[in-house]
Structures are given as C-alpha cells and as structure tokens.
C-alpha atoms as a PDB file:
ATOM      1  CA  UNK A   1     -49.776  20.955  33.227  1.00  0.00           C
ATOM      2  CA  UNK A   2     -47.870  21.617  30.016  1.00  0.00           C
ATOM      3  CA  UNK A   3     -44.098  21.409  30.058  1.00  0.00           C
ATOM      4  CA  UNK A   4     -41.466  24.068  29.677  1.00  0.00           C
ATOM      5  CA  UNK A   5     -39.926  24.861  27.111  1.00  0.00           C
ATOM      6  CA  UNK A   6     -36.622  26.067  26.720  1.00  0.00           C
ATOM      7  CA  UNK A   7     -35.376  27.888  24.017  1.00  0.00           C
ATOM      8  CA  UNK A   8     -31.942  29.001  23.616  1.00  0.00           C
ATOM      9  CA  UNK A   9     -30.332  32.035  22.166  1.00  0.00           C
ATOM     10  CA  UNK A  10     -27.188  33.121  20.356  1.00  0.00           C
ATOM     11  CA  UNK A  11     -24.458  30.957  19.064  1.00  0.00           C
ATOM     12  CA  UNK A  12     -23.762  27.212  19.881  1.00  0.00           C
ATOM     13  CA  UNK A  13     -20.105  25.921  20.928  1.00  0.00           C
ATOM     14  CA  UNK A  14     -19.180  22.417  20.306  1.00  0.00           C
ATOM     15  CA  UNK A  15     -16.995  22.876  23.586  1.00  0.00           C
ATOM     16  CA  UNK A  16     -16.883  20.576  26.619  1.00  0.00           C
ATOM     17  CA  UNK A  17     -15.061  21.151  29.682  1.00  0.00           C
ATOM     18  CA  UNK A  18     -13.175  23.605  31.564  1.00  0.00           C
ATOM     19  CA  UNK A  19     -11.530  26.042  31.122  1.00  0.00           C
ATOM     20  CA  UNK A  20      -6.924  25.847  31.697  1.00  0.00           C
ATOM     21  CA  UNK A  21      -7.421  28.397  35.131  1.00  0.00           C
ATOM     22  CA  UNK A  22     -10.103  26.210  36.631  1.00  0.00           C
ATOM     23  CA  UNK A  23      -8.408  23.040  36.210  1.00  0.00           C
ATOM     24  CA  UNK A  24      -4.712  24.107  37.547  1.00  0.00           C
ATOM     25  CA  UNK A  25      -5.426  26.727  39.997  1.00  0.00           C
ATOM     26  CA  UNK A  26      -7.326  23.310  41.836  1.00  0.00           C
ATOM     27  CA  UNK A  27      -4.179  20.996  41.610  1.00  0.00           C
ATOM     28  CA  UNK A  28      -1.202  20.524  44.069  1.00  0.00           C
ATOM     29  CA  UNK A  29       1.920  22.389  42.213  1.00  0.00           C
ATOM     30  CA  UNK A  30      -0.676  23.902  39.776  1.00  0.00           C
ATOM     31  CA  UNK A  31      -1.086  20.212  37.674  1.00  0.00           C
ATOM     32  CA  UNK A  32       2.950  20.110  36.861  1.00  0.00           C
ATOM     33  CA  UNK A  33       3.355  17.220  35.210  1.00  0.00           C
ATOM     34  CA  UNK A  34      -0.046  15.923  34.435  1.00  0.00           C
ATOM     35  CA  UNK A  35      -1.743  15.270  31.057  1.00  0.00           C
ATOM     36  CA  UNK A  36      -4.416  17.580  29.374  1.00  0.00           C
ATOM     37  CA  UNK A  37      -6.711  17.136  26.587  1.00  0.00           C
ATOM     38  CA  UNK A  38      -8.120  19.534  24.267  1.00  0.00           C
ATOM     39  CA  UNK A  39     -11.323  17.875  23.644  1.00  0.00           C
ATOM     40  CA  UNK A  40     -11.645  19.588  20.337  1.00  0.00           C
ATOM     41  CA  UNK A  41      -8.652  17.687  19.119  1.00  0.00           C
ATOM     42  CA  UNK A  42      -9.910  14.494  19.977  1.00  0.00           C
ATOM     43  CA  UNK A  43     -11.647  13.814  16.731  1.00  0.00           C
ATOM     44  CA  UNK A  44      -8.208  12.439  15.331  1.00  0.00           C
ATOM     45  CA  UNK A  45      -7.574   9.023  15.483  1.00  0.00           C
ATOM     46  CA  UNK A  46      -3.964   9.599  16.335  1.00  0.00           C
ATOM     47  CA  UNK A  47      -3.597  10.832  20.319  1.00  0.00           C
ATOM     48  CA  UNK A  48      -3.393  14.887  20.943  1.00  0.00           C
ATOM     49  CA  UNK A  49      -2.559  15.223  24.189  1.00  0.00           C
ATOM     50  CA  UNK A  50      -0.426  17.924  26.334  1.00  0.00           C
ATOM     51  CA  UNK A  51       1.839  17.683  29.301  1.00  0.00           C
ATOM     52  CA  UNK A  52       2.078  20.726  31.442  1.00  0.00           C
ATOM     53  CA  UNK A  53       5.659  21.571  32.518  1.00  0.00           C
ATOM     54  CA  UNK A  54       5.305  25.386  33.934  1.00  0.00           C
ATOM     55  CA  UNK A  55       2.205  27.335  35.185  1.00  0.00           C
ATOM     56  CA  UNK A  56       1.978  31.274  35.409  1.00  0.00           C
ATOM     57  CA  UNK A  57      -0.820  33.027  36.669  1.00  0.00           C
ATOM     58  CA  UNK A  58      -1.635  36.120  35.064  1.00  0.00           C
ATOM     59  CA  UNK A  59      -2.906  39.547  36.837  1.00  0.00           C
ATOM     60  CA  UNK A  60      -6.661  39.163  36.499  1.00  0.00           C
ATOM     61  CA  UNK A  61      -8.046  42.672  34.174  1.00  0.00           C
ATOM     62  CA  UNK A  62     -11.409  43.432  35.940  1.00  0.00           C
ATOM     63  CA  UNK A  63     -14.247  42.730  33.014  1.00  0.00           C
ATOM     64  CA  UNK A  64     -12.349  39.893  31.382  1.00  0.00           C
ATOM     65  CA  UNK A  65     -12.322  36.568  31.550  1.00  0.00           C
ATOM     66  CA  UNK A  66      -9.537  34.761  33.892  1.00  0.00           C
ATOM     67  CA  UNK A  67      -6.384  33.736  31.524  1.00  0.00           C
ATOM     68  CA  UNK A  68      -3.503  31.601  32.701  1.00  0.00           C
ATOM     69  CA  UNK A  69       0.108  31.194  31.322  1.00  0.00           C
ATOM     70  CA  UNK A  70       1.139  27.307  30.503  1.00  0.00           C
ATOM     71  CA  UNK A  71       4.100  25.581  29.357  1.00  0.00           C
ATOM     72  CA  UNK A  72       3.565  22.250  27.681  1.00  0.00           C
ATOM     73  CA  UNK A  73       5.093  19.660  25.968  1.00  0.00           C
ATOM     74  CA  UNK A  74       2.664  19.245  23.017  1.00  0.00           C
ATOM     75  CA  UNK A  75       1.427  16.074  21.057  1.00  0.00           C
ATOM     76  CA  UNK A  76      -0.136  16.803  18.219  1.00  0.00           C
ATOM     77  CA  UNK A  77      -2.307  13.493  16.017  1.00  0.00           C
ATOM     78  CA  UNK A  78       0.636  11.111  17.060  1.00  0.00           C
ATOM     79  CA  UNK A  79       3.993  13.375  17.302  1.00  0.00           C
ATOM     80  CA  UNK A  80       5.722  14.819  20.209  1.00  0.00           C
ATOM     81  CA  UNK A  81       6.840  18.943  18.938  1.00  0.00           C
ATOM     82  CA  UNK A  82      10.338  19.265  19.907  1.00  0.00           C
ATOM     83  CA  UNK A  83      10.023  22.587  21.416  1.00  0.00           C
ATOM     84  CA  UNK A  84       7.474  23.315  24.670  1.00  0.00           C
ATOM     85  CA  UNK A  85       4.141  25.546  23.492  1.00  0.00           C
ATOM     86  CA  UNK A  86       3.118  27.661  25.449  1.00  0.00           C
ATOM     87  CA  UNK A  87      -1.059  28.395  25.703  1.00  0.00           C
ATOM     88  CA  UNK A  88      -2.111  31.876  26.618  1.00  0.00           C
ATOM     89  CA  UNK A  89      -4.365  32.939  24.108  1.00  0.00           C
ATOM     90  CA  UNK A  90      -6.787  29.946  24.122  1.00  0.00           C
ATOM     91  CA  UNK A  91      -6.596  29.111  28.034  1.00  0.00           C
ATOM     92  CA  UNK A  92      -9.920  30.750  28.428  1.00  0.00           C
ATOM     93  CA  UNK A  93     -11.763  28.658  26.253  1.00  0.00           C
ATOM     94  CA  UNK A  94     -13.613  25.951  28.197  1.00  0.00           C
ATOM     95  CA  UNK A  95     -12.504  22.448  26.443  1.00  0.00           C
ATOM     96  CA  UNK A  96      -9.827  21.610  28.032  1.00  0.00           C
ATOM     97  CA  UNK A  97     -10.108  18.134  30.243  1.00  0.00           C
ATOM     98  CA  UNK A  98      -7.717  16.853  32.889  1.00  0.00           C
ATOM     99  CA  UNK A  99      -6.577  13.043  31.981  1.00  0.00           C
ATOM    100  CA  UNK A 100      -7.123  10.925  34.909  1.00  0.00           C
ATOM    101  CA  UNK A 101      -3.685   9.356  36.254  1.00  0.00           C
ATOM    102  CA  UNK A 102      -5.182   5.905  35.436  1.00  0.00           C
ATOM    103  CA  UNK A 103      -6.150   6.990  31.850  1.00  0.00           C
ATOM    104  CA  UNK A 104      -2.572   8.546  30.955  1.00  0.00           C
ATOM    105  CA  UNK A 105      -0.737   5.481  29.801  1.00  0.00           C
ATOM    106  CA  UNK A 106      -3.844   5.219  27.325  1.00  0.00           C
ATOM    107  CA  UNK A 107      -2.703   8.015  25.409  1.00  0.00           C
ATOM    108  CA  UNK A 108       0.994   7.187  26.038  1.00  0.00           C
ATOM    109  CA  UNK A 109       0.960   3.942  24.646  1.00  0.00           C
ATOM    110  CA  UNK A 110      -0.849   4.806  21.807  1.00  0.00           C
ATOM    111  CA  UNK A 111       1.296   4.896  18.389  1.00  0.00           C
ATOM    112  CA  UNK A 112      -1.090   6.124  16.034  1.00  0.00           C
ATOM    113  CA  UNK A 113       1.289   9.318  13.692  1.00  0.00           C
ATOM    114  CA  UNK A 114      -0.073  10.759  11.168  1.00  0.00           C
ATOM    115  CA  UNK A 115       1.260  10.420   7.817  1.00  0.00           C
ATOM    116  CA  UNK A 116       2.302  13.091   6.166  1.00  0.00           C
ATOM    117  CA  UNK A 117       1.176  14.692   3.047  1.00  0.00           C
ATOM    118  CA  UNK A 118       3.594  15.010   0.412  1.00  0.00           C
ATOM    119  CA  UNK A 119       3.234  17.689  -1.841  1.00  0.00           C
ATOM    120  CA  UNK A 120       4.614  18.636  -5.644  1.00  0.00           C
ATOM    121  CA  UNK A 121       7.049  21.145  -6.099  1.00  0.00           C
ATOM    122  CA  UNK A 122       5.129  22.457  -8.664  1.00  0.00           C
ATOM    123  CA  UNK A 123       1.792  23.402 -10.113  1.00  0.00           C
ATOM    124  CA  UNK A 124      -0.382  24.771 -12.931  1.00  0.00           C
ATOM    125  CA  UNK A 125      -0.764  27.926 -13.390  1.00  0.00           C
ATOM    126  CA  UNK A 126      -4.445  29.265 -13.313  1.00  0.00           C
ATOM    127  CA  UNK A 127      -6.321  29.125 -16.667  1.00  0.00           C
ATOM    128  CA  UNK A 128      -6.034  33.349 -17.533  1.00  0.00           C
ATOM    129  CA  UNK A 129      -2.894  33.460 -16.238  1.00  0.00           C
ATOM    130  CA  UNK A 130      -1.015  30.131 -18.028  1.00  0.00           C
ATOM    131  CA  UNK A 131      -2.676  31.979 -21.302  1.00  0.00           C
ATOM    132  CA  UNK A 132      -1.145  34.970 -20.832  1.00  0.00           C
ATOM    133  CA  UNK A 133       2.576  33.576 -19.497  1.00  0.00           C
ATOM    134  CA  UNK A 134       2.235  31.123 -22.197  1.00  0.00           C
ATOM    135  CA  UNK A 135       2.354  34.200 -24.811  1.00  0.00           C
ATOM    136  CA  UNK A 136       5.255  35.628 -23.314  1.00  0.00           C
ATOM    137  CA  UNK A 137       7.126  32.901 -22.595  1.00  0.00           C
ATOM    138  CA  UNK A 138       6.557  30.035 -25.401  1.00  0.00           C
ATOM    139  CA  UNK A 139       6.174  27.581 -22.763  1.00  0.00           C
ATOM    140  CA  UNK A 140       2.998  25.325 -23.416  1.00  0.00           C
ATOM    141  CA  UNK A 141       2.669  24.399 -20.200  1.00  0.00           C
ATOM    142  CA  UNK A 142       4.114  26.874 -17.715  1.00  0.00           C
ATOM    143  CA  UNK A 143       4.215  25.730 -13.940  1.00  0.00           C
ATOM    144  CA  UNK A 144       4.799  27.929 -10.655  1.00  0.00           C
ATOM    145  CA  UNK A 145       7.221  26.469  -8.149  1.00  0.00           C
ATOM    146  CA  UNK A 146       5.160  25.875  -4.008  1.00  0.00           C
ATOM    147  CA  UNK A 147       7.080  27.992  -1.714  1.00  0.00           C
ATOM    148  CA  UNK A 148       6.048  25.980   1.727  1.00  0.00           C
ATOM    149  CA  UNK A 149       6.958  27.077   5.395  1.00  0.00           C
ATOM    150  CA  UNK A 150       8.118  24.298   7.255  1.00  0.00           C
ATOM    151  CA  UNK A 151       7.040  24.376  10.675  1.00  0.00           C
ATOM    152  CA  UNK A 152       6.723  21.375  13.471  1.00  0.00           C
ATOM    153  CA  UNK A 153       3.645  21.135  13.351  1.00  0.00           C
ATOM    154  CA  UNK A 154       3.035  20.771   9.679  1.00  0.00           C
ATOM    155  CA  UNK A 155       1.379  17.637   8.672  1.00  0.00           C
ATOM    156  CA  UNK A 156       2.691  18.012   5.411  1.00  0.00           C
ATOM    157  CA  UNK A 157       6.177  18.210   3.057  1.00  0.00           C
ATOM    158  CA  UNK A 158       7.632  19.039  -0.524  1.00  0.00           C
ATOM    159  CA  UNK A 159       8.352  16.144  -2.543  1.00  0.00           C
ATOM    160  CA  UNK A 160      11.877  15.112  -2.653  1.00  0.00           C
ATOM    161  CA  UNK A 161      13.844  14.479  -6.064  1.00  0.00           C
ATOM    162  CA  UNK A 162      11.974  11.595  -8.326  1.00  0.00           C
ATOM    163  CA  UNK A 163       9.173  11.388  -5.405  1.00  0.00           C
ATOM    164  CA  UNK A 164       5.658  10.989  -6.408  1.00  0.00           C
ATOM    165  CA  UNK A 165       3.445  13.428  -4.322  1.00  0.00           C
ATOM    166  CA  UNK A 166       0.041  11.915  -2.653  1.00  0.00           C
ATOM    167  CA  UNK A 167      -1.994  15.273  -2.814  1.00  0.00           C
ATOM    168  CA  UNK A 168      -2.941  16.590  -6.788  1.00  0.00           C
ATOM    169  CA  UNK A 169      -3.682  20.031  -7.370  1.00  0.00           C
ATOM    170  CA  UNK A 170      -6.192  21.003 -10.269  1.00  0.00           C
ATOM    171  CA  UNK A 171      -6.899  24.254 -11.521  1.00  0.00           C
ATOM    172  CA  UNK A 172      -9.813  25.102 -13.835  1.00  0.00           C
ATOM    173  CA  UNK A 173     -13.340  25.500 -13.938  1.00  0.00           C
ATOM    174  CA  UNK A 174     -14.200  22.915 -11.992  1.00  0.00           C
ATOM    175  CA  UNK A 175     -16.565  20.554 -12.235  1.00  0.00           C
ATOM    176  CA  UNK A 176     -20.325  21.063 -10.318  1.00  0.00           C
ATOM    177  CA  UNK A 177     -21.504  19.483  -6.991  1.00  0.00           C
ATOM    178  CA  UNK A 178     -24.185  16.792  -8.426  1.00  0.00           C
ATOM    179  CA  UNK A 179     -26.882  18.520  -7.296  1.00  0.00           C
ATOM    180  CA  UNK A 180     -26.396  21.676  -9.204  1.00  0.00           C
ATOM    181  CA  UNK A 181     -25.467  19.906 -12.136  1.00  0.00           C
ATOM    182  CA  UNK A 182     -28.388  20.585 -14.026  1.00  0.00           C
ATOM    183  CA  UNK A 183     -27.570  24.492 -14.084  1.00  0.00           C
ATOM    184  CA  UNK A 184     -24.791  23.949 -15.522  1.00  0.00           C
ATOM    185  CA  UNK A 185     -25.906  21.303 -19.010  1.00  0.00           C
ATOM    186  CA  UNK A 186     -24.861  22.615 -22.288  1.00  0.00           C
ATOM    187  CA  UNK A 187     -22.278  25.147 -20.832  1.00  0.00           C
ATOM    188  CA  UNK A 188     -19.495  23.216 -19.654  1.00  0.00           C
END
C-alpha cells in the first residue's frame, strides 16, 4: 500500500498560534492583566511582549472573520512605549500566544534594549541631481538635510551636534552582488 500524499495549495504563513478572540474570550475577566506574545516578534533577541489592560468585543459582521478590541501596554525589542496600543486591525491574525504565569517573569526580567541607530543629518544628493544643483548652486558637494518623524517606537534618531552617526548612506551606482559581477566587467 503506497502512502498519501499531501499536497498543499495557495500561500504559506509563517504564523503560529491563535488568534487575540480565541485566547481572551476563554479567560476569567477576558485575560486582564496577563502577558501576550506575538510570535512573529520573537525573532529579536531583545523581549516583545504585551500586557493586556482593556478588552472590547466587537459586533461580529456575518462573512468575516471574528475581531476583538485590546488595550495593551506594549514592549517592543527591550522598551516599554509610554502610551497603551491598542490592536484591532491585526487581532485576527492567528500568532498571538498566551505567556504562561510561570513563564512571565522570563520576559520581565529580561534587559535586553535595543540600541538605537543614529543617523546623519545629512546626505548626498543622488548622482543626476548633485550635477544639476551643483550648476546652479556652485556648491561641489551639495547635501540634503533628513527630515525624520520621531515616533516611540522608532528604533532610530538624528545625530546630535559633533555626534558621529553609526548608519552611512551611499548613493551611486552601486556596486554588483558577486554573482552578477561578471555582467557587469569593463563597464563600471
């Protein structure tokens, strides 16, 4: 007797769990209080993890999938946000895992942050464009000053005065992956 074979079709998710509805509508005071993880998120060394402080069911729309309304305190690779988040949009995606009560001070206790990037407060200019700003301006070298939103949970800053920034921006042709590199001989 031969075996079966299964084949399957369409696309492949790299999620595993549950989704936000199934695992509060199952807890006493809807999980208040407990620990989440997004399982996605758990690639980072640093701990992302999520306290829920409110839970609001939503009126169930016949055909769709079952959302839910939740408050949480978010930690994001290492860094508590200062302001609660709330998840609506993503709660019916199923990768969300309850943290077992003895596993929480695991995540607690850990003091992995991320460092964060510093950036320059200015860069080159694209190669057509520095040409052509060049011209008008007389400036050799003409640079464009980064505008940058900051937001809480931005990983990453504007250097301050006489700061060096970790993260270097180049603009040009570029250089070719190694294994393409033979296209390119005698033209670069």
């Amino acid at each position: 007797m031969a075996q079966k074979v299964i084949k399957y079709f369409g696309r492949t998710t790299d999620f595993r769990g549950n989704t936000l509805w199934e695992l509060v509508s199952d807890l006493p005071n809807w999980g208040v209080g407990r620990l989440l993880i997004r399982n996605m998120f758990q690639r980072y060394p640093e701990p992302c993890y999520m306290r829920i402080l409110k839970v609001q069911s939503v009126d169930e729309q016949p055909g769709e999938i079952r959302k839910v309304r939740v408050t949480v305190e978010k930690t994001w690779r290492g860094v508590t946000q200062p302001k609660p988040v709330e998840i609506y949009s993503t709660s019916y995606k199923a990768d969300f895992e309850l943290v077992p009560q003895d596993q929480e001070a695991k995540y607690l206790n850990n003091k992995k942050k991320v460092e964060p990037a510093v950036l320059p407060t200015k860069i080159d200019l694209p190669p057509l464009l520095r040409e052509l700003v060049s011209e008008e301006t007389g400036n050799p070298n003409p640079q464009i000053k980064i505008h940058f939103k900051v937001t809480d949970n931005k990983t990453a800053r504007l250097a301050k005065d006489g700061e060096q920034s970790t993260v270097k921006f180049a603009l040009g042709v570029g250089q070719p992956k190694p294994v393409s590199a033979k296209l390119y001989e005698g033209i670069l």
